[in-house]
Protein backbone atom coordinates (compact mmCIF):
# COMPACT_ATOMS: atom_id res chain seq x y z
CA UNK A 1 -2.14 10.78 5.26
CA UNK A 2 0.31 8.65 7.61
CA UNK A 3 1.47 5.56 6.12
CA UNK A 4 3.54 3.65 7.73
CA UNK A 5 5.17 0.68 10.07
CA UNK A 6 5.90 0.17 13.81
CA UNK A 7 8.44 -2.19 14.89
CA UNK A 8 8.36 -2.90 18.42
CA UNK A 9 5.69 0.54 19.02
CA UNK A 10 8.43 3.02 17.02
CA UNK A 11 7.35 4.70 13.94
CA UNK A 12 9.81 3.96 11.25
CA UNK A 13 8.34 6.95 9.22
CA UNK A 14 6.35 7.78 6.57
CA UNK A 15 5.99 5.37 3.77
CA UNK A 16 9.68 4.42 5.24
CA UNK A 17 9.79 0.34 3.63
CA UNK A 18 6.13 0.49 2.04
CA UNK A 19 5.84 1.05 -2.06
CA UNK A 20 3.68 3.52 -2.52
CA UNK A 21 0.88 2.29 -4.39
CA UNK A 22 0.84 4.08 -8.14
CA UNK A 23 -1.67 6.00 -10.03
CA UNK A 24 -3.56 3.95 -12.15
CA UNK A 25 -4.88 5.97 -15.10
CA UNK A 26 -5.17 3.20 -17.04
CA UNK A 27 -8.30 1.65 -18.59
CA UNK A 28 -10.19 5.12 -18.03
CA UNK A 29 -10.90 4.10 -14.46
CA UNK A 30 -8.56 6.39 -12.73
CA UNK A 31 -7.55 6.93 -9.27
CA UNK A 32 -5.28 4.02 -7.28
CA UNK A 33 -7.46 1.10 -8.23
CA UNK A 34 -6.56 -2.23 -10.18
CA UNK A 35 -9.60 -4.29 -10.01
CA UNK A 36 -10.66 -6.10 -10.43
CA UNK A 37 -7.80 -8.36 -10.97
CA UNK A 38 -8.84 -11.08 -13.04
CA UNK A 39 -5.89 -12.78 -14.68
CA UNK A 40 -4.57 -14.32 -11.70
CA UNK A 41 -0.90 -14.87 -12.86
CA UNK A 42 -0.35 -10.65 -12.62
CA UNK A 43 1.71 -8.98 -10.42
CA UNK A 44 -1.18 -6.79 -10.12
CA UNK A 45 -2.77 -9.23 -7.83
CA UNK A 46 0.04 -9.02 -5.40
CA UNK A 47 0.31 -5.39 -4.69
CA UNK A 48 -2.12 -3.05 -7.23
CA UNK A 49 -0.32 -1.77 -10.58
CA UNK A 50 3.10 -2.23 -10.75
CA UNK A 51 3.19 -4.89 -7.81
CA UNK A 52 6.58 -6.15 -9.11
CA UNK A 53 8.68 -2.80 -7.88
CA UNK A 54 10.30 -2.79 -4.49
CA UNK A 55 9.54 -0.62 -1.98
CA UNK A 56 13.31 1.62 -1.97
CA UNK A 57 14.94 1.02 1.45
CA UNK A 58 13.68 -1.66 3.83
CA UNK A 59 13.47 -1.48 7.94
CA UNK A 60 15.28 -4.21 9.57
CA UNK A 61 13.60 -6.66 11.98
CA UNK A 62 14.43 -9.21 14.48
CA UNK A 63 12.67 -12.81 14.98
CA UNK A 64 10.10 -11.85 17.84
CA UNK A 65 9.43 -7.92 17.18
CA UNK A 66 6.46 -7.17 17.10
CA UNK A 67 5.13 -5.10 13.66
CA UNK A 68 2.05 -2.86 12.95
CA UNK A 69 1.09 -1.54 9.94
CA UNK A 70 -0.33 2.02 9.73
CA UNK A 71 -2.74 2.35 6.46
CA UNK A 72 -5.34 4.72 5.38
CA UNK A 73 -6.84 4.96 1.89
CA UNK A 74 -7.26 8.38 1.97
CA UNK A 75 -6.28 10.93 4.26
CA UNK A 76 -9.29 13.53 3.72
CA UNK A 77 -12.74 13.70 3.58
CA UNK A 78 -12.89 12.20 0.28
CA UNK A 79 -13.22 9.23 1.85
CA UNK A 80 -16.51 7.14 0.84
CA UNK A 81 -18.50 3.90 1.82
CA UNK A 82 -18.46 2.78 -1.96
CA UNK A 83 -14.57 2.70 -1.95
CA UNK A 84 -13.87 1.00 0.76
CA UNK A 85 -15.03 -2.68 -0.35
């Protein structure tokens, strides 16, 4: 399961600048889900549970690079049609 970003076509590495999204065992639901969202004041809205912590280091950019994001829900076969929505 890569995660990650590109600045300029150059991997920055795995999960290097991206929060990790956290486990959400909360509300019996389980799994990395927050939704839905419906108090629309939450920090949950901006980035799933716990939206309000950074990500721990940062990658540093110039005005013109060019950035791709690299994300995957799940990295095995677990993936499904119902959880992709």
């Amino acid at each position: 399961m890569e995660q990650g970003v590109f600045v300029n076509g150059v991997d920055q590495g795995t999960f290097k600048g991206i929060r990790i999204p956290a486990y959400n065992g909360q509300n019996g639901k389980g799994g990395y889900n927050n939704g839905p969202v419906k108090d629309l004041d939450s920090v949950d809205l901006r980035c799933n549970v716990l939206g309000d912590i950074q990500a721990h280091d940062t990658i540093k950019v110039a005005p013109g690079d060019n950035l791709t994001f690299d994300w995957y829900a799940y990295g095995d076969s677990r993936l499904r049609y119902e959880d992709m929505y």
